[in-house]
Protein backbone atom coordinates (compact mmCIF):
# COMPACT_ATOMS: atom_id res chain seq x y z
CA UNK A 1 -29.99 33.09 9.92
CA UNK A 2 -28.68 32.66 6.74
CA UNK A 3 -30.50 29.62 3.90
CA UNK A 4 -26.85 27.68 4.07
CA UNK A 5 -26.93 27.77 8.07
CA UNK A 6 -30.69 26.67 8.07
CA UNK A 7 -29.66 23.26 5.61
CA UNK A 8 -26.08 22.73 7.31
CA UNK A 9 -28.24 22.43 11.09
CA UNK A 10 -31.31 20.44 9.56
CA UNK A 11 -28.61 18.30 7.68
CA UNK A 12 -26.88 17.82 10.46
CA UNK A 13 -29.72 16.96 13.15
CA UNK A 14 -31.38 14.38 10.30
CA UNK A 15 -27.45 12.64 10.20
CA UNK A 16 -26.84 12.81 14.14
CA UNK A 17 -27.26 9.86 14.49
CA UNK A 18 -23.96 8.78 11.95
CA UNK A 19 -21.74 11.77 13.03
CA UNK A 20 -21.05 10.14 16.52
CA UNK A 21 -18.13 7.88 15.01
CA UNK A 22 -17.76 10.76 11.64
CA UNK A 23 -16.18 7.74 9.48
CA UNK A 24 -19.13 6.17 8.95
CA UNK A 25 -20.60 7.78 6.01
CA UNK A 26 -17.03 7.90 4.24
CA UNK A 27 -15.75 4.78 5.02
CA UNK A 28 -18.47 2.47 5.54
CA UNK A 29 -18.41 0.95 9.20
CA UNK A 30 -21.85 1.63 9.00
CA UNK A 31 -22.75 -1.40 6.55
CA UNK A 32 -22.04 -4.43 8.32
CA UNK A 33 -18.18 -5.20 7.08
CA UNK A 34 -16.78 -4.08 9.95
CA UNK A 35 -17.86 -5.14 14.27
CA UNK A 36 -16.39 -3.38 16.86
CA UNK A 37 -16.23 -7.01 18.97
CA UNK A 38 -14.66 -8.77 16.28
CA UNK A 39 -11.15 -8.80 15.92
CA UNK A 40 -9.58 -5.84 13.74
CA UNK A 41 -7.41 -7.53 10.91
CA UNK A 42 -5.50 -4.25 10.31
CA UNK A 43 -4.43 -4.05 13.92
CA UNK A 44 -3.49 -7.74 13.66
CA UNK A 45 -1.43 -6.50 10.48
CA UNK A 46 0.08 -4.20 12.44
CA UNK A 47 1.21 -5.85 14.85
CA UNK A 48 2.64 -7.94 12.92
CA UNK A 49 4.62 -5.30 10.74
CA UNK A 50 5.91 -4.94 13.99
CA UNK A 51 7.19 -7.60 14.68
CA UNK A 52 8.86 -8.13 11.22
CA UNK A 53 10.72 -5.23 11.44
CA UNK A 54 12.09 -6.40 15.19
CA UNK A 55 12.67 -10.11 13.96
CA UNK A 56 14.50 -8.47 11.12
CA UNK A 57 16.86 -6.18 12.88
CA UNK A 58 17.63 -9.03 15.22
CA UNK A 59 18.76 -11.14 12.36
CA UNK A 60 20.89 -8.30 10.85
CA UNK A 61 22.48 -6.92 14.18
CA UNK A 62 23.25 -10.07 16.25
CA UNK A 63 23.52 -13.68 13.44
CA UNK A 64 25.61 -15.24 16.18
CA UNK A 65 23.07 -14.67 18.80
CA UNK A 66 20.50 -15.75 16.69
CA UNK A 67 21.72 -18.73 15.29
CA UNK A 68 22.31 -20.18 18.86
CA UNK A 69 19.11 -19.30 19.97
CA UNK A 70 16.99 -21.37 17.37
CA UNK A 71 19.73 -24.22 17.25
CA UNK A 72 21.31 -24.15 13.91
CA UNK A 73 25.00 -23.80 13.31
CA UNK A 74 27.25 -20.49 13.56
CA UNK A 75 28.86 -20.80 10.41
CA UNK A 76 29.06 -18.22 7.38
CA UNK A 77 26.08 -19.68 5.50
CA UNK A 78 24.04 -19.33 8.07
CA UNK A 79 25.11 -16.08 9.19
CA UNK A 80 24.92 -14.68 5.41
CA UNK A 81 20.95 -16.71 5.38
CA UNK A 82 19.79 -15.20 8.14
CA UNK A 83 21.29 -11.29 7.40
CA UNK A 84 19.25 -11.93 4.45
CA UNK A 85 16.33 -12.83 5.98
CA UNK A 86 16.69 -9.85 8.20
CA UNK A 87 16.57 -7.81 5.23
CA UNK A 88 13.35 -9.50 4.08
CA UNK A 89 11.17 -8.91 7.30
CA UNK A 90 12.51 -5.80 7.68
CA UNK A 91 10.96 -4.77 4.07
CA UNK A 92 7.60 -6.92 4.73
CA UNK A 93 7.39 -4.82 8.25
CA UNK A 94 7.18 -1.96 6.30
CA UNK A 95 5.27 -2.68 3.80
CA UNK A 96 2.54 -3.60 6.28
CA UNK A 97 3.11 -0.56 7.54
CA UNK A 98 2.72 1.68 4.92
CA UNK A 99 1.69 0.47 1.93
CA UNK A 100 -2.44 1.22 1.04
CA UNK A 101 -3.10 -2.45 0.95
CA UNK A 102 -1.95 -4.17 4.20
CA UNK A 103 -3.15 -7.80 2.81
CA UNK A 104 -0.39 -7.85 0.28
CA UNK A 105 2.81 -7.57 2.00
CA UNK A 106 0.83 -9.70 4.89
CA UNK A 107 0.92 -12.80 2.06
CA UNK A 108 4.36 -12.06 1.52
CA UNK A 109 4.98 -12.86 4.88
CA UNK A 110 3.62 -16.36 4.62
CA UNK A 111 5.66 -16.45 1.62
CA UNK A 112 8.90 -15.68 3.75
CA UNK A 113 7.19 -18.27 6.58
CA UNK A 114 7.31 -21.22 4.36
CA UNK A 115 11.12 -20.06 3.43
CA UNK A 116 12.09 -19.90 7.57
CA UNK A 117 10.45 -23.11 7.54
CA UNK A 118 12.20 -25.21 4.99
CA UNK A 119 15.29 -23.22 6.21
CA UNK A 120 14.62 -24.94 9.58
CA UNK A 121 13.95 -28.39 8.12
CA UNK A 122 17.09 -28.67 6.55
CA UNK A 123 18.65 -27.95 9.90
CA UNK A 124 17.27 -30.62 11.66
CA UNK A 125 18.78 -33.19 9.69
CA UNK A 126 22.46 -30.88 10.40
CA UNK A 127 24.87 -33.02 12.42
CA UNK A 128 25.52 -29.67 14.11
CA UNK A 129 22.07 -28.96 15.36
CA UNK A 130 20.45 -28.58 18.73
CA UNK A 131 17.15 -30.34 17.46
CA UNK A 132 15.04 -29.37 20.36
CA UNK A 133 15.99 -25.66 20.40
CA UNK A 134 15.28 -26.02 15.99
CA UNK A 135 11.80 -27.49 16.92
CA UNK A 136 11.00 -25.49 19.54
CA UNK A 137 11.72 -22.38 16.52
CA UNK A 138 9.75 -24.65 13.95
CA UNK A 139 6.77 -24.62 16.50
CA UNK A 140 6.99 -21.07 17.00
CA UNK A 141 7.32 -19.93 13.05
CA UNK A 142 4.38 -22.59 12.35
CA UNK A 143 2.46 -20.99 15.16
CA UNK A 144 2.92 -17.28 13.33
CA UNK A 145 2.63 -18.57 9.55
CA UNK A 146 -1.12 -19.49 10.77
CA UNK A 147 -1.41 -16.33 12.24
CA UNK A 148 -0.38 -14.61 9.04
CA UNK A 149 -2.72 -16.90 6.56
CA UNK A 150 -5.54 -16.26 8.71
CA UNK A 151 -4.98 -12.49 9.12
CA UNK A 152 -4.21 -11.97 5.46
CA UNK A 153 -7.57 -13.97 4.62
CA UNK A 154 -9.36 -11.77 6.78
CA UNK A 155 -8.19 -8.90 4.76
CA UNK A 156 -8.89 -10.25 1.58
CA UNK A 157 -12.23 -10.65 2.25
CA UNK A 158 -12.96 -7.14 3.62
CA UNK A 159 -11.44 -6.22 0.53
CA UNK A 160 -13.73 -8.26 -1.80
CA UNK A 161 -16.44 -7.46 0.44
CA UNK A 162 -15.60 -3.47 -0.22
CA UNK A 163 -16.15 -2.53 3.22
CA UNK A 164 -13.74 0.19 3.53
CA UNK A 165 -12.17 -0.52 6.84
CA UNK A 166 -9.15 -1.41 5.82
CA UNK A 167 -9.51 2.12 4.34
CA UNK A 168 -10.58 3.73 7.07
CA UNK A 169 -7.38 3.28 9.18
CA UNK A 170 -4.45 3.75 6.64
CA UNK A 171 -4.34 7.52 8.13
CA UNK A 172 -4.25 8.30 12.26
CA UNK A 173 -7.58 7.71 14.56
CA UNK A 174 -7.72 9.60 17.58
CA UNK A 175 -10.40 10.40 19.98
CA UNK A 176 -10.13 11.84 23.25
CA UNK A 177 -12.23 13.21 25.90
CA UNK A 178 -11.57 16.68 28.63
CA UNK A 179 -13.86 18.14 31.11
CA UNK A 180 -13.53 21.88 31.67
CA UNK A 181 -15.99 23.98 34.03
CA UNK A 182 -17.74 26.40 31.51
CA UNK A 183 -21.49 25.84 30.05
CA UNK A 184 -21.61 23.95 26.48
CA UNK A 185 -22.54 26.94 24.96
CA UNK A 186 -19.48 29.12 25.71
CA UNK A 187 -17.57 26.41 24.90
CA UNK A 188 -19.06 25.68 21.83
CA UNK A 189 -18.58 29.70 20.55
CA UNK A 190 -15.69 29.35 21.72
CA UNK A 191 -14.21 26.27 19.44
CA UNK A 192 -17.21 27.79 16.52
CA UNK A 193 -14.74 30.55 15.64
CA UNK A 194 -12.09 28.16 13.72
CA UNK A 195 -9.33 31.39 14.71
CA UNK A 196 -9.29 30.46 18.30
CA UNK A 197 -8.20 27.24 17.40
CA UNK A 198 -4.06 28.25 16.84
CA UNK A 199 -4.12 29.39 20.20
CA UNK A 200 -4.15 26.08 21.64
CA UNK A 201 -3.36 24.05 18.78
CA UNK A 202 0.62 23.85 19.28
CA UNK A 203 0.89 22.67 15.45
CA UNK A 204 -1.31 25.27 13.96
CA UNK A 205 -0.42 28.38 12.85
CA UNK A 206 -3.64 30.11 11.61
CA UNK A 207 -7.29 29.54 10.05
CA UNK A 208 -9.09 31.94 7.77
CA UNK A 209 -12.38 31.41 7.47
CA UNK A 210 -13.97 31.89 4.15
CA UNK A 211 -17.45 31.37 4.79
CA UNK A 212 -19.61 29.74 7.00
CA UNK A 213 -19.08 26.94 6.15
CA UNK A 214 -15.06 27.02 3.99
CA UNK A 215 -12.00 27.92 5.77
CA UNK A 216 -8.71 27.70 5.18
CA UNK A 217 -5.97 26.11 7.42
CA UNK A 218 -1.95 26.89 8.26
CA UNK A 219 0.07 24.00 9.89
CA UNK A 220 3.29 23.23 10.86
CA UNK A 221 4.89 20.22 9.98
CA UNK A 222 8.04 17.73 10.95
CA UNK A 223 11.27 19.71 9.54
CA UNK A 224 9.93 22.98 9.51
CA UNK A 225 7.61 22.53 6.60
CA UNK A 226 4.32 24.09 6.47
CA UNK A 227 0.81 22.47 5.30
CA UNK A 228 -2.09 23.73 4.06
CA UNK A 229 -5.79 22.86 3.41
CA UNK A 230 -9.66 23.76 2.96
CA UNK A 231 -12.23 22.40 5.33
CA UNK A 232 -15.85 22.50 5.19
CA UNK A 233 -18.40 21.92 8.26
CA UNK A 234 -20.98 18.71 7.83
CA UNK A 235 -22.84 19.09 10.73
CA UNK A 236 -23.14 22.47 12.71
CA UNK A 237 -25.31 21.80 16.28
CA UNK A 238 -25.01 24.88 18.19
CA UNK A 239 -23.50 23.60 21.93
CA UNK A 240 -23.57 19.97 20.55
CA UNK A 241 -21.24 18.96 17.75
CA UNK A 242 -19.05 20.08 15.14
CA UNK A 243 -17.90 17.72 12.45
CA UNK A 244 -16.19 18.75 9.12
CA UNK A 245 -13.63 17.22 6.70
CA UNK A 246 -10.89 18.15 4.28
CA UNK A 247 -11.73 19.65 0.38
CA UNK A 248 -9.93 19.58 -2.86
CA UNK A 249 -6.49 18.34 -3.11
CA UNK A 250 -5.21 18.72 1.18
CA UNK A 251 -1.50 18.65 1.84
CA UNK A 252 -3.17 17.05 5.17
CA UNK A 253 -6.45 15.17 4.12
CA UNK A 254 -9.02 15.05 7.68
CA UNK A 255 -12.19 14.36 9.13
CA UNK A 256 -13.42 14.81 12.54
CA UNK A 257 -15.45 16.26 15.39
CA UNK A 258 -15.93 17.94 18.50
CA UNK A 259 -19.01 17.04 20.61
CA UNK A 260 -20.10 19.10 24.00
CA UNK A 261 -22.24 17.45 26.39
CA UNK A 262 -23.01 18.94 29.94
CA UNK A 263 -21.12 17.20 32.90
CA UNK A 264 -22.88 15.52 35.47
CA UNK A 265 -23.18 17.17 38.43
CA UNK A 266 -22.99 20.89 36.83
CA UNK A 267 -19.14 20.50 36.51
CA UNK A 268 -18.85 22.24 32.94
CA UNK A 269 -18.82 20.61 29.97
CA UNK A 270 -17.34 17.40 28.61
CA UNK A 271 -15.60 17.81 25.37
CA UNK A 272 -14.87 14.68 22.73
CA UNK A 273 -12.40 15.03 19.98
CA UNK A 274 -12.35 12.29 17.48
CA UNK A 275 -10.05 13.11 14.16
CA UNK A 276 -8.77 10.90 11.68
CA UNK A 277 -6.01 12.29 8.93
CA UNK A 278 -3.19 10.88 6.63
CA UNK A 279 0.14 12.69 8.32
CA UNK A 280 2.30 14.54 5.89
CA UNK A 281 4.75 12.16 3.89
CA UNK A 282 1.79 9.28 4.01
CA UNK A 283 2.11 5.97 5.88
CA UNK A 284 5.89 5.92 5.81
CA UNK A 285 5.68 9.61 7.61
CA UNK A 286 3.41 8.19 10.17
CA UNK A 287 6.15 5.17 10.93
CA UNK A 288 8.81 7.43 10.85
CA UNK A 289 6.98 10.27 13.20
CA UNK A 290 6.32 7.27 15.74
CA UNK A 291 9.69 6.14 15.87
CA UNK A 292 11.29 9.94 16.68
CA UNK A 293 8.66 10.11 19.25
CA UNK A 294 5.78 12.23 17.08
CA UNK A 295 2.96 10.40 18.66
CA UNK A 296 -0.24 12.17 17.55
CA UNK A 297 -2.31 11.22 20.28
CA UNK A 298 -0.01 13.24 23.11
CA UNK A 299 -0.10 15.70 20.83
CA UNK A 300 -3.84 16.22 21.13
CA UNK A 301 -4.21 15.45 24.80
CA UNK A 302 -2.06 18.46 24.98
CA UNK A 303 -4.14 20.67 22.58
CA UNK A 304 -6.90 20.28 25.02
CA UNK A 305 -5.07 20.49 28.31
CA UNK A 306 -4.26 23.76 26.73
CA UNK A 307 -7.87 24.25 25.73
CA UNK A 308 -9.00 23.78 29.09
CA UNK A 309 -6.33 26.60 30.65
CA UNK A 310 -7.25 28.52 28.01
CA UNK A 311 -11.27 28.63 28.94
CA UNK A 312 -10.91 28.44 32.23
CA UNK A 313 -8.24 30.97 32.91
CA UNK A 314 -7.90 33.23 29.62
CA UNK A 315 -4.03 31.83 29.33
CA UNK A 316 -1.72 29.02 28.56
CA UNK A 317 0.63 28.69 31.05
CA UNK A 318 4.32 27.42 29.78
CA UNK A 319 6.48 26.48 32.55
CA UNK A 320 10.57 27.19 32.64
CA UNK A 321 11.79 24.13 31.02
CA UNK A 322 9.67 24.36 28.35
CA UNK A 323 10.53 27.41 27.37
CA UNK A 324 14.35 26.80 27.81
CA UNK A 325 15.79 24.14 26.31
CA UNK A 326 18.75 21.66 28.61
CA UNK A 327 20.24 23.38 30.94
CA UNK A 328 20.09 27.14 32.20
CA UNK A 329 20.23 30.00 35.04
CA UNK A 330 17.79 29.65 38.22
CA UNK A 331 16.65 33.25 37.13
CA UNK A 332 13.89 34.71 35.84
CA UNK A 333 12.88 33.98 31.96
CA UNK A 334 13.60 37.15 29.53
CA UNK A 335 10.67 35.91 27.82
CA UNK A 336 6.94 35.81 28.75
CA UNK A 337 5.45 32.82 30.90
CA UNK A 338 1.97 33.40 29.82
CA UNK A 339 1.01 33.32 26.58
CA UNK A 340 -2.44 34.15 24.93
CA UNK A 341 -4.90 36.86 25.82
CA UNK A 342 -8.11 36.59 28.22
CA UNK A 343 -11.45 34.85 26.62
């Protein structure tokens, strides 16, 4: 065994402790910023991005409907107000979104808040207006306006407090779990050699590995572009875990793990993924993937449905209609069903 193998394994049994969530270290939910049973700010950010962008297209596709709804007249200055305001949430939406600091575009939206809501007091004293439907609207924007003060307070003080979580989830999260009936220590070897990995990774095309600890990865991204990037191993625990992250200047920058822990009841071994990267084309790639229909986390449980065939049988197996696209012959496939060679 090799000096660098004998630090990498000592390293990584002194820091086992950290590696179980493999943000910790980087972006500091180890240092009391950041509860697990406290609400997440970000997600509340989110969700609120969300709901700009929704509250914005309804504005700009349907005025009429719109208007009615909270009370106010259907005339042309209100139609040309709120297509304008449509505009405006759309843009805070995304900002939220995708922008590196969610806590500035969320105090833009209590900017736009107090707008809707002198908007909506100069409507009530309309001869035109429904006044209860207009109150009912001012109740509901004054109910969200607290909502964003209070979440973009929360985020201003993570971010004075230097936490990092608001860091920590710019990029994807994902963690997910599999069982498959082989010992940890197969399955471990197994995932160890980084060139296995393509063959049930649908989105990567190859890894090199450089040294024991370097390697070099081949992706595929959206519109046929390709991604590349170095990776170096933190922790190597034979049959335990696996955790590495992204070097240099990544097209793709990651961090994440694989942990093996025996079953109960001598069913195999239960595999946990947990992987955290910034998507090609940054936050706005990331809205833009969800909305097509990109969404990372299938994507993995797939990887490792296709992990498990491939341990437990030696092969992926692709059915018909994945391998032909709409509509086609009831005949046999010109091409192979089986892809990928035995273990």
């Amino acid at each position: 065994m090799t000096t660098a193998t004998q630090d990498l394994r000592t390293t990584g049994r002194r820091h086992a402790d950290q590696v179980d969530d493999p943000y910790t270290e980087e972006f500091g939910r180890g240092n009391g910023s950041y509860s697990p049973n406290r609400p997440d700010p970000v997600r509340t950010a989110r969700g609120l991005g969300w709901f700009s962008i929704g509250l914005g297209l309804a504005e700009i596709a349907a005025p009429r409907r719109v208007a009615r709804l909270i009370g106010i007249e259907d005339d042309d200055t209100n139609r040309n107000l709120l297509f304008a305001f449509g505009i405006r949430e759309i843009a805070s939406g995304i900002g939220i979104l995708t922008q590196d600091e969610p806590r500035i575009p969320v105090w833009s939206r209590v900017g736009g808040d107090l707008m809707d809501l002198a908007f909506l007091g100069r409507a009530l004293g309309s001869e035109g207006a429904d006044r209860s439907r207009v109150g009912i609207a001012t109740a509901a924007v004054l109910g969200v306006t607290a909502l964003d003060v209070l979440t973009g307070q929360q985020l201003s003080r993570q971010a004075q407090g230097g936490g990092g979580r608001v860091k920590a989830i710019h990029g994807i999260n994902i963690r997910r779990d599999i069982t498959v009936g082989l010992p940890p220590e197969e399955v471990y070897r197994f995932w160890r050699d980084f060139t296995n990995l393509p063959r049930f990774m649908e989105h990567l095309e190859a890894v090199r590995v450089d040294s024991e600890t370097r390697s070099h990865w081949t992706a595929r991204a959206p519109a046929g572009a390709t991604v590349e990037w170095d990776a170096e191993i933190i922790t190597d625990q034979p049959a335990e875990l696996i955790s590495w992250r992204s070097v240099d200047d990544a097209d793709v920058p990651n961090t994440g793990s694989v942990r093996f822990a025996a079953a109960p009841g001598g069913r195999g071994t239960e595999i946990r993924v947990e992987l955290r990267y910034d998507p090609p084309g940054g936050k706005l790639g990331t809205l833009v993937a969800k909305l097509f229909g990109e969404e990372p986390g299938q994507q993995v449980d797939g990887d490792l449905r296709r992990l498990k065939q491939v341990l437990e049988t030696g092969d992926v197996m692709r059915s018909d209609a994945s391998i032909h696209r709409g509509m086609h012959p009831a005949q046999p496939s010109d091409k192979p069903e089986i892809t990928g060679a035995g273990r």
